[in-house]
Every structure is written in structure tokens, then in C-alpha cells.
C-alpha atoms as a PDB file:
ATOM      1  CA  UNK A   1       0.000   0.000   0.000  1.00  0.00           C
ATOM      2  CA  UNK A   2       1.527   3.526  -0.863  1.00  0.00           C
ATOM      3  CA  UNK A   3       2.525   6.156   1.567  1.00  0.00           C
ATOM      4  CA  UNK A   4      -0.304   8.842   2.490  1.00  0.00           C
ATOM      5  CA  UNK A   5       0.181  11.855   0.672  1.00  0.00           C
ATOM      6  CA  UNK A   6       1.386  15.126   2.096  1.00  0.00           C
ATOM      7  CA  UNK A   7       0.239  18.612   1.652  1.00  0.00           C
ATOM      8  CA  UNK A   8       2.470  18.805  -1.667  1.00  0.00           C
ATOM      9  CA  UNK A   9       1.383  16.357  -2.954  1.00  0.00           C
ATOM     10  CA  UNK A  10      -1.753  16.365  -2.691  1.00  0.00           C
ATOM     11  CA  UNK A  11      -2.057  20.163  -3.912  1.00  0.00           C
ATOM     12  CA  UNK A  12      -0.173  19.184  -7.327  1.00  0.00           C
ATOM     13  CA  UNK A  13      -2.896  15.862  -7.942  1.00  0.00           C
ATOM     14  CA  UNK A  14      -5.932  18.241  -6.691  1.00  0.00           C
ATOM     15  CA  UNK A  15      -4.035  20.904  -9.527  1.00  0.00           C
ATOM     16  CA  UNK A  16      -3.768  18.102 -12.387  1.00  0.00           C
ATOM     17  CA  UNK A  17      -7.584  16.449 -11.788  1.00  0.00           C
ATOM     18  CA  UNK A  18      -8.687  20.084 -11.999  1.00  0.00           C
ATOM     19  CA  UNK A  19      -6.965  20.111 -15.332  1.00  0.00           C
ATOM     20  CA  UNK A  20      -8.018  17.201 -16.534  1.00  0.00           C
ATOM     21  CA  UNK A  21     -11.471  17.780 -15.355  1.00  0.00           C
ATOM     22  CA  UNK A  22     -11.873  14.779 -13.557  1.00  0.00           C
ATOM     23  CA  UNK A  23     -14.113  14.981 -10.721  1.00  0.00           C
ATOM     24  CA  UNK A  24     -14.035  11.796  -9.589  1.00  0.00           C
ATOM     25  CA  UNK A  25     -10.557  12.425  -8.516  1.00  0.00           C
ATOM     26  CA  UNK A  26     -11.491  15.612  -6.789  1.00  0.00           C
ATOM     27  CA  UNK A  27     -14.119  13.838  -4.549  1.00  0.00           C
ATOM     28  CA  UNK A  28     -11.103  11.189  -3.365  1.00  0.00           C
ATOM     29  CA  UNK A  29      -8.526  13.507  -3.607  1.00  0.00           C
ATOM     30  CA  UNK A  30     -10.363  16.822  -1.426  1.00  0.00           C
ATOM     31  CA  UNK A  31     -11.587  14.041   0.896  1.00  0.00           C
ATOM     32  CA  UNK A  32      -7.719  13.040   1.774  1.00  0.00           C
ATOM     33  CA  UNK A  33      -6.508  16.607   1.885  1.00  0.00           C
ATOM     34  CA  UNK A  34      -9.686  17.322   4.502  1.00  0.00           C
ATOM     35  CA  UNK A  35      -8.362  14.439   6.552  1.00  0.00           C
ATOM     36  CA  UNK A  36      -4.793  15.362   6.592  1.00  0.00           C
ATOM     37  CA  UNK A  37      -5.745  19.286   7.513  1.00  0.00           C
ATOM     38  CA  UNK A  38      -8.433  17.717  10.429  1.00  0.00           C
ATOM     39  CA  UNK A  39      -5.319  15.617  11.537  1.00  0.00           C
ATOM     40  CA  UNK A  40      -3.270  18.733  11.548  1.00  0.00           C
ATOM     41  CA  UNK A  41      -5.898  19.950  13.978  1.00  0.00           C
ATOM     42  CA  UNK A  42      -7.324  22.129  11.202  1.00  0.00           C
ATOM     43  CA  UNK A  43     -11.159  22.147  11.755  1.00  0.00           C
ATOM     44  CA  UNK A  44     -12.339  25.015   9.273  1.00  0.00           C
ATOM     45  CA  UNK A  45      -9.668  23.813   6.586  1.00  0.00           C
ATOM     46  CA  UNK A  46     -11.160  20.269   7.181  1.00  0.00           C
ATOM     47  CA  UNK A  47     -14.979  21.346   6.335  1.00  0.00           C
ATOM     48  CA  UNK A  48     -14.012  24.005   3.653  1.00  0.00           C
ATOM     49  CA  UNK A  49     -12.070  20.794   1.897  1.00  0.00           C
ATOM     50  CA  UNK A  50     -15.092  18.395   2.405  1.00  0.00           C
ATOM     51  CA  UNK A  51     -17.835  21.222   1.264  1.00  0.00           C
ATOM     52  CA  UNK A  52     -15.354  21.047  -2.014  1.00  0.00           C
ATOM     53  CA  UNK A  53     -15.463  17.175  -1.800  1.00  0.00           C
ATOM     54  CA  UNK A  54     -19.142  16.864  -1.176  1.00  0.00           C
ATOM     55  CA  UNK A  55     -19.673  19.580  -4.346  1.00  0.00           C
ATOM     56  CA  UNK A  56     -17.886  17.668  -6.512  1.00  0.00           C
ATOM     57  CA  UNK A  57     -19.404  14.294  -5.729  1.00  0.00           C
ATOM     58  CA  UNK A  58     -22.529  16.103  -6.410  1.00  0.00           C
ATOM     59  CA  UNK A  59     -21.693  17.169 -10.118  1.00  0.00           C
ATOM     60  CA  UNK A  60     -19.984  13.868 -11.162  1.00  0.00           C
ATOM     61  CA  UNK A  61     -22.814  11.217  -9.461  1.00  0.00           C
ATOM     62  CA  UNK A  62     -20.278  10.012  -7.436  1.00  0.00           C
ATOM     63  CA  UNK A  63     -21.555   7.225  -4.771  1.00  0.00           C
ATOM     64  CA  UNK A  64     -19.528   9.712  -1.753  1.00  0.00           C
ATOM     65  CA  UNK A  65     -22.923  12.130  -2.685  1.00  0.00           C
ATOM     66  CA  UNK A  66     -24.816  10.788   0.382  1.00  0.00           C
ATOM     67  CA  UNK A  67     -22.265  10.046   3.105  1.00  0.00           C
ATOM     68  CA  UNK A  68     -20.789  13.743   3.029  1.00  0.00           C
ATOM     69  CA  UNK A  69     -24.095  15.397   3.059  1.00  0.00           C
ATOM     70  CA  UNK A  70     -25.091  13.214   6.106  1.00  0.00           C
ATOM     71  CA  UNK A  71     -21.398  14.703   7.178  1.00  0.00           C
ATOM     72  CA  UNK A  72     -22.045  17.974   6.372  1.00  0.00           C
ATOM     73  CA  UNK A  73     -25.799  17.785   7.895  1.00  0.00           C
ATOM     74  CA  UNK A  74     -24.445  16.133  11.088  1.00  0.00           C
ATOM     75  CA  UNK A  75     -22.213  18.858  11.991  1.00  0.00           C
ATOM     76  CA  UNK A  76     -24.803  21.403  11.241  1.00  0.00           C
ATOM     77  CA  UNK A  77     -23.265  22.918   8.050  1.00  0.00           C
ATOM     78  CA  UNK A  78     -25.699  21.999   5.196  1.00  0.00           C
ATOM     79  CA  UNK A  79     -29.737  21.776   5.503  1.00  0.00           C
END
């Protein structure tokens, strides 16, 4: 299994997939980035990154739709 991704890293895939338009990637790849700024201890970068996430599962049918609007919803930030 590979490494986790850092910041970098992430930043230059989330840069590419936006290029590429492929927002199946963005879902994945915003959901890591909101984990890795939540493990930082980052709690507004963490639900500004899964807003993005949950936006972009949203415009590509992606099956993460439902379980980050029941995230969002949960913590009060999306009706």
C-alpha cells in the first residue's frame, strides 16, 4: 500500500484532476486533503475541503454524494 500523501502532494494531484477535469478524482482527492488538515488539527480547513469534496461528488454522481451530506448535515453545516 503507498505512503499517504502530504500537503504537496496532494495540492499538485488536486491541480492536475482540476486540469483534466476529472471529478471523480477531486471527490477522493479533497476528501484526503480534509483528513490530513483535520489531523493537523485544522477544523475550518477540514470542512471548507469536504464542502469542495461533497460539491464535486454532487456534479460527477459520485456514490460519496450521500455520506458527506449526512457529514455535512451532522455537523450542522448543510440543511
Amino acid at each position: 500500500m503507498p505512503a499517504p500523501l502530504d500537503a504537496q502532494q496532494l495540492d499538485q494531484r488536486i491541480a492536475v484532476a482540476h486540469r483534466r477535469g476529472d471529478g471523480f478524482a477531486l471527490v477522493n482527492l479533497y476528501q484526503q486533503a480534509a483528513d490530513l488538515k483535520r489531523a493537523e488539527g485544522d477544523e475550518s480547513a477540514f470542512w471548507f475541503l469536504i464542502t469542495h469534496a461533497f460539491v464535486f461528488a454532487l456534479e460527477n454522481g459520485h456514490a460519496d454524494a450521500e455520506p458527506l451530506h449526512a457529514l455535512l448535515k451532522g455537523a450542522g453545516r448543510e440543511s
